[in-house]
Protein backbone atom coordinates (compact mmCIF):
# COMPACT_ATOMS: atom_id res chain seq x y z
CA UNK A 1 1.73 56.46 81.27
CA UNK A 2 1.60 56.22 77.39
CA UNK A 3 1.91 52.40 76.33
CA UNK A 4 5.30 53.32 74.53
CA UNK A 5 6.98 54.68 77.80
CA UNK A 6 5.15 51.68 79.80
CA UNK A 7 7.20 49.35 76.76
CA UNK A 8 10.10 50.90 77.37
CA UNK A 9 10.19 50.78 81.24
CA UNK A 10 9.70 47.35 80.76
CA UNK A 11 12.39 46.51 78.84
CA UNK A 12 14.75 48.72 81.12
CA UNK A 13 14.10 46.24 83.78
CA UNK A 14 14.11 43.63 82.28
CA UNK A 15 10.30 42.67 82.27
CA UNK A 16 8.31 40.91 80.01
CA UNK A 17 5.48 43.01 79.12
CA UNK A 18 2.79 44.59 76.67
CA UNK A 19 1.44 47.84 75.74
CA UNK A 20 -1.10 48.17 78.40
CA UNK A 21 -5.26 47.49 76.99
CA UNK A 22 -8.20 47.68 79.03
CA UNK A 23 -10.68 46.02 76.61
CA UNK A 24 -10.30 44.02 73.79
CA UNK A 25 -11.72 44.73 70.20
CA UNK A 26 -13.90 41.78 69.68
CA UNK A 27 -16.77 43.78 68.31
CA UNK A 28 -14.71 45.70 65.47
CA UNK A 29 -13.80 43.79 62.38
CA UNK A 30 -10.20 44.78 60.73
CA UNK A 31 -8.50 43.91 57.73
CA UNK A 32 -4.82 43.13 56.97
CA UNK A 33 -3.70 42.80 53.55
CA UNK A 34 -1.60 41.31 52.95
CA UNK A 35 -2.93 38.59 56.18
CA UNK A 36 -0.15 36.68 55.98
CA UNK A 37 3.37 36.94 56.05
CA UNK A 38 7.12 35.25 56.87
CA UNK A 39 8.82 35.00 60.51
CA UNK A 40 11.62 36.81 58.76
CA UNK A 41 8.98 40.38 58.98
CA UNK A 42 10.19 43.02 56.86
CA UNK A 43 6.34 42.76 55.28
CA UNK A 44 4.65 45.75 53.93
CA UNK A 45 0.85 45.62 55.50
CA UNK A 46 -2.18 47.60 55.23
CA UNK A 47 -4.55 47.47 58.04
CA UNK A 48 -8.07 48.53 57.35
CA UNK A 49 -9.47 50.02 60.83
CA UNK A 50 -13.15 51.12 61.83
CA UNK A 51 -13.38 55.21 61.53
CA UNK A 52 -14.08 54.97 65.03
CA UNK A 53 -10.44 54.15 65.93
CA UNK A 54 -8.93 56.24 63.23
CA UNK A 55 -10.73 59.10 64.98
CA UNK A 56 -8.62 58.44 67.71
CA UNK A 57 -5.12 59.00 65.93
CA UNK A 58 -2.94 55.65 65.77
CA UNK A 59 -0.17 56.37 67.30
CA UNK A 60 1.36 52.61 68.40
CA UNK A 61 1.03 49.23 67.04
CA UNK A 62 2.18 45.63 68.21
CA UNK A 63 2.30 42.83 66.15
CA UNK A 64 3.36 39.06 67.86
CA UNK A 65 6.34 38.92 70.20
CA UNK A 66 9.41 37.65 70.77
CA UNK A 67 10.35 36.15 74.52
CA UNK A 68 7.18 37.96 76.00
CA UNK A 69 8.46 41.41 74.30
CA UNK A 70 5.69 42.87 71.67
CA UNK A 71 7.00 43.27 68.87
CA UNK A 72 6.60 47.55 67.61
CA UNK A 73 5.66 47.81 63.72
CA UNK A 74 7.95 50.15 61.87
CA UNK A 75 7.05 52.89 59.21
CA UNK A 76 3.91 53.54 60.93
CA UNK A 77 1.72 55.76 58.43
CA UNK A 78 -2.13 57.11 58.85
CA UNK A 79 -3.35 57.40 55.89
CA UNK A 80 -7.08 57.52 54.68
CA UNK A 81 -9.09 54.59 55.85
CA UNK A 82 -6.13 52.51 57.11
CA UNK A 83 -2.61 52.27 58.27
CA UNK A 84 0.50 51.27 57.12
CA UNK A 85 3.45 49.81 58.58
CA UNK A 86 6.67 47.47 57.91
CA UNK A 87 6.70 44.55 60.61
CA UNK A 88 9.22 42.67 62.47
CA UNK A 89 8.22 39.39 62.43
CA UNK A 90 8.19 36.51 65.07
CA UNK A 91 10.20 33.20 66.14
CA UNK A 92 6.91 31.53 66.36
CA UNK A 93 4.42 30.19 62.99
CA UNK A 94 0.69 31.15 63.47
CA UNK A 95 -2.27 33.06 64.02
CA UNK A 96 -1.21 36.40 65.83
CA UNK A 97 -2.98 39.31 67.85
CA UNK A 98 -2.70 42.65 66.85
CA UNK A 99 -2.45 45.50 69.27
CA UNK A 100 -3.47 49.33 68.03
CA UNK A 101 -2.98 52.43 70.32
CA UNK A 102 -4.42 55.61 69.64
CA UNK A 103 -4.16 58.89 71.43
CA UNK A 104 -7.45 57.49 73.43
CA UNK A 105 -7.58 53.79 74.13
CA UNK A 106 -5.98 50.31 73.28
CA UNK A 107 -7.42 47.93 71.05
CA UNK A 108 -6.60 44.60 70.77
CA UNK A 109 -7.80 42.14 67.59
CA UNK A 110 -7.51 38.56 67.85
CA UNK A 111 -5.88 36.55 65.02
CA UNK A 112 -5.70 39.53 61.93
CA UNK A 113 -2.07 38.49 60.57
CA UNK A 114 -0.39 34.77 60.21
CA UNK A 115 3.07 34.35 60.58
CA UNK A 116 3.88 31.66 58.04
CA UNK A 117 6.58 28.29 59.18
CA UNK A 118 10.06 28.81 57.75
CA UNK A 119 11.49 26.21 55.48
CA UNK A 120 12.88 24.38 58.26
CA UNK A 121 12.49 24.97 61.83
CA UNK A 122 16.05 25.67 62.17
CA UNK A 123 15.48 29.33 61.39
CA UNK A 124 12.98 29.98 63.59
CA UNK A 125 15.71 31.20 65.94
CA UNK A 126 18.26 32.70 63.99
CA UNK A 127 21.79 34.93 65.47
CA UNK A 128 24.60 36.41 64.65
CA UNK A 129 27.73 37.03 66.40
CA UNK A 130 30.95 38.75 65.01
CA UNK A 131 32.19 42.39 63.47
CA UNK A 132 31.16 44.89 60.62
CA UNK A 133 31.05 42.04 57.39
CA UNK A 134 28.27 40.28 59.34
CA UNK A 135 26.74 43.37 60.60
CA UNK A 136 26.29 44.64 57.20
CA UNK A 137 28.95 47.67 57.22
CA UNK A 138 28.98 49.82 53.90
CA UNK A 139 30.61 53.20 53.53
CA UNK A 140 32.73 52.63 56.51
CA UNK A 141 29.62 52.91 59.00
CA UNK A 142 26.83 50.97 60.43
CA UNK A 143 23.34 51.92 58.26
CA UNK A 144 19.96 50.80 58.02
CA UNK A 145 20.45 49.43 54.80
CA UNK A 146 23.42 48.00 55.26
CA UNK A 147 22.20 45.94 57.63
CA UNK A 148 19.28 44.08 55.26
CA UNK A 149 21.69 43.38 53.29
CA UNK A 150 23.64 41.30 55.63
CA UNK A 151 24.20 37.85 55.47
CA UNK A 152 22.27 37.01 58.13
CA UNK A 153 19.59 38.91 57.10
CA UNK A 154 19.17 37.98 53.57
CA UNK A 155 19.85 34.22 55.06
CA UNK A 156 16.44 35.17 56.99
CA UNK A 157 14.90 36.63 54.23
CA UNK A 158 15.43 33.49 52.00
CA UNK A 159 14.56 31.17 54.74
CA UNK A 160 11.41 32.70 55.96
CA UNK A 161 13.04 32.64 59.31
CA UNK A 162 13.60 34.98 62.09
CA UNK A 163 15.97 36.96 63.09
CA UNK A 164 15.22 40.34 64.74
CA UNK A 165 17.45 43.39 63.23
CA UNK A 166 18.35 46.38 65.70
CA UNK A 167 17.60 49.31 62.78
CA UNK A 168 19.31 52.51 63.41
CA UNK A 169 17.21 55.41 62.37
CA UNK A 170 17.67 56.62 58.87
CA UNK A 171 21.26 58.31 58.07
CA UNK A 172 21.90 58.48 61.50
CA UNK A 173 25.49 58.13 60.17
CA UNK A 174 26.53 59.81 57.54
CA UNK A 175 28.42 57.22 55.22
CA UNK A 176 31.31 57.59 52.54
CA UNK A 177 29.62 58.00 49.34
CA UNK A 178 30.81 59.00 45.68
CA UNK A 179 31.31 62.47 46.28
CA UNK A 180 33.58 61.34 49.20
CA UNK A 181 36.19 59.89 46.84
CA UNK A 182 39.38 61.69 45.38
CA UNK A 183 39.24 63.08 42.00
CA UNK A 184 40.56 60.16 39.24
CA UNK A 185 42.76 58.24 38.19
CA UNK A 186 43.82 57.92 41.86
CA UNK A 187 40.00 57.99 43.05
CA UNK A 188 41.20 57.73 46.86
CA UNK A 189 38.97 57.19 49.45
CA UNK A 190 39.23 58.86 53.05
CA UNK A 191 40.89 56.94 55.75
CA UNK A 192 38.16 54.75 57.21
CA UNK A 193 39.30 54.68 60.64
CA UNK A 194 39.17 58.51 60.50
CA UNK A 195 35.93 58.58 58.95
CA UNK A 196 33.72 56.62 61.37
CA UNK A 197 35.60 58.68 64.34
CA UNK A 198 34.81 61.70 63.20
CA UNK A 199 31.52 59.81 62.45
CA UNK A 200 30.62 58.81 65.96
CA UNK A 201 31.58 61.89 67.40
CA UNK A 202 28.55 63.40 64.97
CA UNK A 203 26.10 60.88 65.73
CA UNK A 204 26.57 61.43 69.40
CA UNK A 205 25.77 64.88 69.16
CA UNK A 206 22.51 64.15 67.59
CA UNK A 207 21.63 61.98 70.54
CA UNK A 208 22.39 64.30 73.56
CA UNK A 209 20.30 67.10 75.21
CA UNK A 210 20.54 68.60 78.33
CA UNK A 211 19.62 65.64 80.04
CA UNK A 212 22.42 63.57 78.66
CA UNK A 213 23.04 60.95 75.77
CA UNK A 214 20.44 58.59 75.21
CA UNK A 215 21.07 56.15 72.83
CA UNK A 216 17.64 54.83 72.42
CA UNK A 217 17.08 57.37 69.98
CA UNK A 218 19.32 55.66 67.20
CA UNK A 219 17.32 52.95 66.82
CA UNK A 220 14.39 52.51 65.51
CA UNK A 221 13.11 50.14 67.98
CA UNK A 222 15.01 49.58 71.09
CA UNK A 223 12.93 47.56 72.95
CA UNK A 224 13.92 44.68 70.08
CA UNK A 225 15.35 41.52 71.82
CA UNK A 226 19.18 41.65 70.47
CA UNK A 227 19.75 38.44 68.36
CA UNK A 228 21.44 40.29 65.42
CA UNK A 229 24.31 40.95 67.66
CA UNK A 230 27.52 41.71 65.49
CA UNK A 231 29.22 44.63 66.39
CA UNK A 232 31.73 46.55 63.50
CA UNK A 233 35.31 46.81 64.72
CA UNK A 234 35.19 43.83 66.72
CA UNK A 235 38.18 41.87 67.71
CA UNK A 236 37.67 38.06 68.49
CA UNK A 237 38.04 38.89 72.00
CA UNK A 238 35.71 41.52 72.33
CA UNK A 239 32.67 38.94 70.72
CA UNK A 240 34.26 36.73 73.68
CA UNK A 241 34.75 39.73 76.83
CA UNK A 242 32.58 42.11 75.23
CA UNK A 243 35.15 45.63 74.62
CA UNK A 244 36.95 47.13 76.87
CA UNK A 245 36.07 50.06 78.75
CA UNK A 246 38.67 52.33 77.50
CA UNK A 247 37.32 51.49 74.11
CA UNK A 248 34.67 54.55 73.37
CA UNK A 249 33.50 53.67 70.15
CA UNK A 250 33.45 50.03 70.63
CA UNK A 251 30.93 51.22 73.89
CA UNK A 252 29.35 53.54 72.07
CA UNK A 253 28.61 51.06 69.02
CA UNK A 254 27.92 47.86 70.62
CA UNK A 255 24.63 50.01 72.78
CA UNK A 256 23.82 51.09 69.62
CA UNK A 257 23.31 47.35 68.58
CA UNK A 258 22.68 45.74 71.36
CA UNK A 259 21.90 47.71 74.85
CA UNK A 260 20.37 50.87 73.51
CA UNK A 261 18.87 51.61 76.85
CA UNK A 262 22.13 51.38 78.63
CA UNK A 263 23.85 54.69 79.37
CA UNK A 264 27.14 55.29 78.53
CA UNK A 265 27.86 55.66 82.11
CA UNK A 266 27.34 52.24 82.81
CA UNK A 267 28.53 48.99 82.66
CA UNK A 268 27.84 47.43 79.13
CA UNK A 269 26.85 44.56 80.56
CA UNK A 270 27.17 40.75 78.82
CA UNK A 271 29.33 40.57 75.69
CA UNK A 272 28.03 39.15 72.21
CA UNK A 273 29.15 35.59 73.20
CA UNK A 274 27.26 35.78 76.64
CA UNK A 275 24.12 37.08 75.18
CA UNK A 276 23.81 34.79 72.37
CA UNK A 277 23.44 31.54 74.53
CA UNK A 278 20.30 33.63 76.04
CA UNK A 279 18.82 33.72 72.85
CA UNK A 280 18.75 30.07 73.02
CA UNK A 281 19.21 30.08 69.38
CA UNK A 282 18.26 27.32 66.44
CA UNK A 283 20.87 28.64 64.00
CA UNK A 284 23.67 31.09 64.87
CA UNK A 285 26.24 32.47 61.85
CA UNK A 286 29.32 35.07 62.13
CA UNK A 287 31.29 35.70 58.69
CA UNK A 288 34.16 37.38 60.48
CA UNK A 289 34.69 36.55 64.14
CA UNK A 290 38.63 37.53 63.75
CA UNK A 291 38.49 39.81 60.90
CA UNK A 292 39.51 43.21 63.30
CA UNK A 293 42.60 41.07 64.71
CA UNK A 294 44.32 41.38 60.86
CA UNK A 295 42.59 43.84 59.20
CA UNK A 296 42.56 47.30 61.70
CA UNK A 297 46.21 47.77 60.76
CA UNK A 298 45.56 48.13 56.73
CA UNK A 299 42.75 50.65 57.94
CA UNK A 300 44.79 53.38 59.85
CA UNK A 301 46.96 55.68 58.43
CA UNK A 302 50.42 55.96 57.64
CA UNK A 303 52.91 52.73 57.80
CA UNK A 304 51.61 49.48 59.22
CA UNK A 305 52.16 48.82 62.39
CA UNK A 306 52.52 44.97 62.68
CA UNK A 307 52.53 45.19 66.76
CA UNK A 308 48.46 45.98 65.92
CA UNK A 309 47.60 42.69 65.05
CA UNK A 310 46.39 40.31 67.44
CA UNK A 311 48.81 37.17 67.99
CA UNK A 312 48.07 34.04 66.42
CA UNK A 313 47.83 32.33 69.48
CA UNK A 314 45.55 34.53 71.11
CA UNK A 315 43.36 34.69 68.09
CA UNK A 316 43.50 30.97 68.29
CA UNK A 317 42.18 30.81 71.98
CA UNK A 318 39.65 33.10 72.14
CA UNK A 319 37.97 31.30 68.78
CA UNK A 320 38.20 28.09 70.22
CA UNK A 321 36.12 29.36 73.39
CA UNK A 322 33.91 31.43 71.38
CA UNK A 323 33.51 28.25 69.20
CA UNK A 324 33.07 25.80 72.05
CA UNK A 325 30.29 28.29 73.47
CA UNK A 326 28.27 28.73 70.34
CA UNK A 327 29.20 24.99 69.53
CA UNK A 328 27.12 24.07 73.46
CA UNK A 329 24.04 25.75 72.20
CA UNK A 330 22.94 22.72 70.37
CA UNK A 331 22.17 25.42 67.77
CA UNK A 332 23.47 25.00 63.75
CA UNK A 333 26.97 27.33 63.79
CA UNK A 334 28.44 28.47 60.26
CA UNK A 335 31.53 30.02 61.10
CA UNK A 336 33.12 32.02 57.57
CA UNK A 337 37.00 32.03 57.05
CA UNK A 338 38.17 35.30 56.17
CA UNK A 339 38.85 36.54 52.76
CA UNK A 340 42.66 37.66 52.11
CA UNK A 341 43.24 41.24 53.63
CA UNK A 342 45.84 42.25 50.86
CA UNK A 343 42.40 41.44 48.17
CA UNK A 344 40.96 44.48 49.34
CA UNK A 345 41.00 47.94 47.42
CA UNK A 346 41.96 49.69 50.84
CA UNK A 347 44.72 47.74 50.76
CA UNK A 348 46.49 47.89 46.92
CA UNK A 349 45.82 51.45 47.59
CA UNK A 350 47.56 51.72 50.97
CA UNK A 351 50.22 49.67 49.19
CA UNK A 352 50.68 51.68 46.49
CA UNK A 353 50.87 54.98 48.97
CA UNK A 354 53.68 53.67 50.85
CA UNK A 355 55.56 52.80 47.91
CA UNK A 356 54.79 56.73 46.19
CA UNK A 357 56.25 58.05 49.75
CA UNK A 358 59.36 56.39 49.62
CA UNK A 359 59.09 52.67 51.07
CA UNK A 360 60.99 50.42 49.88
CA UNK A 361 58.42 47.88 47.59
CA UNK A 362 60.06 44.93 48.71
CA UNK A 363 59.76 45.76 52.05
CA UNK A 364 56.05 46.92 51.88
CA UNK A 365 55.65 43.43 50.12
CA UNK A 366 56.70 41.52 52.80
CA UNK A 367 54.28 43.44 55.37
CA UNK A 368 51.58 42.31 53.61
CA UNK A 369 52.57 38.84 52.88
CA UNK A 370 52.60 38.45 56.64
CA UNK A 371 48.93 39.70 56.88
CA UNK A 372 47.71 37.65 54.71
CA UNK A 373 50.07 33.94 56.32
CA UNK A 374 48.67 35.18 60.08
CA UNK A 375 44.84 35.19 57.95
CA UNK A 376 45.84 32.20 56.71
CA UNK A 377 46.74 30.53 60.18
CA UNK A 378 43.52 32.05 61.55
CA UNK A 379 41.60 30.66 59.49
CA UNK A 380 42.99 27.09 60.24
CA UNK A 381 42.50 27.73 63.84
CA UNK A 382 38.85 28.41 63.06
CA UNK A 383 39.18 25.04 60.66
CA UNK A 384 40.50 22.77 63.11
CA UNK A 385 37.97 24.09 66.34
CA UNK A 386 34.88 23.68 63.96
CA UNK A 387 35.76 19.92 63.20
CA UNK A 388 35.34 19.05 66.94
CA UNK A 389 31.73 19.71 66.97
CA UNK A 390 28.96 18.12 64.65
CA UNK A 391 27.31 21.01 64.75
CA UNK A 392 29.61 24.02 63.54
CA UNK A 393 30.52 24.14 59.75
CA UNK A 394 32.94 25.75 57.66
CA UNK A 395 32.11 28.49 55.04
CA UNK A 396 34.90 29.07 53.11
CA UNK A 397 34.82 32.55 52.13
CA UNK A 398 37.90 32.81 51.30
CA UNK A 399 37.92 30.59 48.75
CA UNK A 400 34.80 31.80 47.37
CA UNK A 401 36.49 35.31 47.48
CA UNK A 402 39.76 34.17 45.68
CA UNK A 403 37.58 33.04 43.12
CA UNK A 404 35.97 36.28 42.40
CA UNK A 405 38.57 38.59 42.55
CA UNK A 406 39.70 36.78 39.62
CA UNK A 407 37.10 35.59 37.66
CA UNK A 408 33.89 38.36 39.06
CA UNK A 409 30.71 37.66 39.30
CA UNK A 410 28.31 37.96 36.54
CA UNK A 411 25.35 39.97 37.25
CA UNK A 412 22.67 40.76 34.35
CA UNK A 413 24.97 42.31 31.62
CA UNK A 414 27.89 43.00 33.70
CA UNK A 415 30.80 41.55 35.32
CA UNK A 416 31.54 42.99 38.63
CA UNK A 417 34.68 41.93 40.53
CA UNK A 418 36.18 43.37 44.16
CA UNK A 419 38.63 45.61 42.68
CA UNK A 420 37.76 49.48 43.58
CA UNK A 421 34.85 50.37 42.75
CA UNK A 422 34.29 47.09 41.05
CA UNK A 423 30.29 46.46 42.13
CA UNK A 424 31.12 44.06 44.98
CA UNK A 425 32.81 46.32 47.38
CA UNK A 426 31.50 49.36 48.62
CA UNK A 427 33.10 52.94 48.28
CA UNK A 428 35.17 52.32 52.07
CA UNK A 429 37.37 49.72 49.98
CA UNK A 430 36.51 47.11 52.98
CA UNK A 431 33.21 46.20 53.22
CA UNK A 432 30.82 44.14 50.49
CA UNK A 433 28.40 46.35 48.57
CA UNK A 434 24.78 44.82 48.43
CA UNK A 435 25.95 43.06 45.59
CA UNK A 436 28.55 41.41 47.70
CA UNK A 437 27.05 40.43 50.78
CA UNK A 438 24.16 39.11 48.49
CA UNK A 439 27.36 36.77 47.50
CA UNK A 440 28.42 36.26 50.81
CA UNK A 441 25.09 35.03 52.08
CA UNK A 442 24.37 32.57 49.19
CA UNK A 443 28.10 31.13 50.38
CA UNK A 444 26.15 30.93 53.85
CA UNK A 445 22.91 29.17 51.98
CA UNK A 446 24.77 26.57 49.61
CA UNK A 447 26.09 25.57 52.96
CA UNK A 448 22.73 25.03 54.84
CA UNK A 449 21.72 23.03 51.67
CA UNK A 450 24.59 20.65 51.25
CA UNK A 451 24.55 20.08 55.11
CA UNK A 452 20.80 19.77 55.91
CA UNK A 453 19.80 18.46 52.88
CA UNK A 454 17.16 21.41 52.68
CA UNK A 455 16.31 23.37 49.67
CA UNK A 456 16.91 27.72 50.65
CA UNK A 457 16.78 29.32 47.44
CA UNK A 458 19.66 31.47 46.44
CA UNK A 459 19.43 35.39 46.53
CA UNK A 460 18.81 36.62 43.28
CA UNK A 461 22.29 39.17 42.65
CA UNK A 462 20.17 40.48 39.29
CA UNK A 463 17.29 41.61 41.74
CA UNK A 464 20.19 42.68 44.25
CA UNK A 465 21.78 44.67 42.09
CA UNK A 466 19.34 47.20 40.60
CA UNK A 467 18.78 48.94 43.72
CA UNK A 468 22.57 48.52 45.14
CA UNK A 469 23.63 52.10 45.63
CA UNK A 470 27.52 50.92 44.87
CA UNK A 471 27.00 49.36 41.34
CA UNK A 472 28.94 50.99 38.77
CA UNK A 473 25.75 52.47 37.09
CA UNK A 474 24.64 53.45 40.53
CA UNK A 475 28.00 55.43 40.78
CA UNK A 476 28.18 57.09 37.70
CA UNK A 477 24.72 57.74 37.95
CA UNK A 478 26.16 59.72 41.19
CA UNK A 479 29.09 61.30 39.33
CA UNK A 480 31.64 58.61 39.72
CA UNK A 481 32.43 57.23 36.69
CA UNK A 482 34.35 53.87 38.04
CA UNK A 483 36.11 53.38 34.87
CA UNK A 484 38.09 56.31 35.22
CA UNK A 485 39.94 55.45 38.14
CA UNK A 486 42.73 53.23 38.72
């Protein structure tokens, strides 16, 4: 059995277990460069191996662990005298063994790479719980880099701490970009509940043969411990209950995350909330743990249909157990309000469609207004549950939010705001663009600092922005010209 399928067998029962080596490597020396990195992963290393072993073929490599699971590089490259690979971190500081596999043997080499101590120990065991703005969402689907740009990753990333990301594999979904938008001044963008349908229904092509679906292939590592476990299209209660089982693509998406090697036959198993308190967590966040109850309406077509949003009172009492449970985990909770619904391009434009087709404006008005007073009672659930506990805070996006949708946000030479295709939002006209979830996680950080008295640096929007493919210059330099449309 190859030491990948052994990893993976593992995992599928539920064992705690290591690419298999019959000898260790004592008598080779290796080289990492860099040799030392943060919890947080995402490093860039060279390893300089003996020509002995690069005879062999590298065809695996391990690098710490997390819970007794070894922890797979990414990127994996051959190249010359040495590999190269991305890695994935660890929830524990120090001197780590690193585990190659070639074609012919298993080598192990005794303390080649340091995980370095994150600024505070609080985010050595970092989670997230919630929907699509804390899994990272852009173009109205889950995507690799969507999700390093999520709050909780870029928290991670600023911290030095660790929190394990379940990577899909590289456009496994195929996202709505610039030449997906209608032609200006209208500049309308497809239906986004449509989209990521249609979407799914793709992506689960790609992962079925004759033998089935298997899910496993969408991720670039499924044997990763699921800490990162926010799911997009989440309603409060399905972070509580986990989804239903009539609800396909909340199935299909939460394995995706979370239980790749689950078939779809089966049952899902424990729900966000469950699995979180197994993580035994130091610091858990969620920046939209009722977001789906009031904002799945605005994203469907045709008139809004106010019997689609959740209750008030049942958003109320599923928060206030998911609360109370992340709350019992002794672990640091920031717990975001939700930005104002009507705020978001998806929304003036939906508004201004039903008013072209004949609704009455005052009327159309009024729907809205009542999105955004059952947001605002959400959020004061959320409010009043976090006060009983010393150990779940507040961030106040939606403050932050009202204050950039009317002053922006100035980044290098420009001011970009979260109007359509404004720089903060991304071309669905719902979810942040890098840009924007850069914003949302230093909301998350001046938090942590007032709180803890600690000193996480803020992300750097500037550095953010010039590889953020929804800037304005990124769009026009994609045929979009932003300015053009309405």
């Amino acid at each position: 059995m190859s030491s990948k399928l052994h990893l993976l067998t593992c995992v599928a029962l539920g064992l705690a277990c290591a690419p298999s080596s019959d000898k260790s490597s004592a008598d080779f020396s290796v080289v990492a460069s860099p040799s030392e990195g943060p919890l947080s992963g995402q490093t860039s290393i060279e390893l300089a191996l003996p020509a002995s072993i690069l005879d062999e073929g590298v065809s695996g490599v391990w690098l710490g662990e997390a819970d007794g699971t070894p922890l797979a590089v990414l990127d994996l490259e051959q190249a010359d005298a040495m590999v190269r690979f991305i890695d994935q971190g660890s929830p524990t500081a120090g001197l780590f063994t690193l585990t190659v596999e070639t074609y012919d043997d298993v080598h192990t080499f005794e303390g080649v790479y340091i995980h370095a101590a994150a600024v505070d120990p609080v985010f050595h065991r970092m989670a997230a719980v919630g929907a699509s703005l804390t899994q990272g969402v852009q173009g109205g689907v889950p995507t690799t880099q969507g999700l390093l740009s999520s709050p909780g990753a870029l928290l991670a990333r600023q911290s030095g701490g660790f929190l394990p990301l379940p990577l899909l594999v590289p456009d496994l979904f195929p996202s709505i970009g610039a030449t997906d938008i209608g032609p200006a001044p209208a500049c309308d963008v497809p239906g986004v509940t449509d989209f990521v349908t249609a979407a799914a229904m793709d992506v689960l092509g790609q992962l079925s043969d004759e033998d089935g679906v298997d899910l496993s292939l969408g991720r670039q590592d499924p044997t990763l411990p699921a800490w990162h476990l926010a799911v997009g299209g989440s309603k409060v209660a399905d972070v509580v209950d986990g989804p239903t089982a009539s609800n396909f693509a909340a199935q299909f998406l939460s394995r995706l995350v979370y239980a790749p090697l689950v078939p779809l036959e089966d049952d899902l198993g424990p729900s966000q909330l469950e699995r979180v308190v197994d993580v035994r967590p130091t610091l858990i966040l969620t920046t939209d743990l009722a977001g789906n109850d009031v904002i799945l309406p605005l994203t469907k077509p045709g008139p809004i249909d106010l019997s689609q949003l959740t209750p008030h009172e049942e958003v109320a009492a599923a928060a206030a157990e998911a609360i109370e449970v992340l709350a019992s985990t002794g672990a640091v909770v920031l717990v975001a309000t939700l930005p104002r619904p009507t705020l978001l391009p998806l929304s003036i434009d939906k508004k201004r469609r039903l008013i072209e087709e004949g609704a009455p404006a005052d009327e159309v008005q009024a729907v809205f207004e009542s999105v955004d007073a059952l947001t605002a009672d959400n959020n004061a659930a959320l409010v009043t549950e976090a006060a009983r506990w010393d150990n779940v805070h507040i961030v106040d996006l939606a403050a932050v939010t009202e204050g950039i949708h009317t002053d922006g946000v100035v980044v290098g030479d420009q001011r970009l705001y979260t109007v359509k295709l404004g720089g903060l939002i991304s071309t669905d006209g719902v979810h942040f663009s890098n840009v924007g979830y850069a914003v949302t996680a230093n909301a998350f950080i001046d938090k942590i600092n007032a709180v803890m008295g600690i000193e996480v640096p803020l992300v750097n929007l500037e550095e953010v922005a010039s590889t953020d493919p929804y800037h304005p210059d990124a769009l026009r330099a994609a045929g979009l010209d932003p300015s053009a449309c309405d």
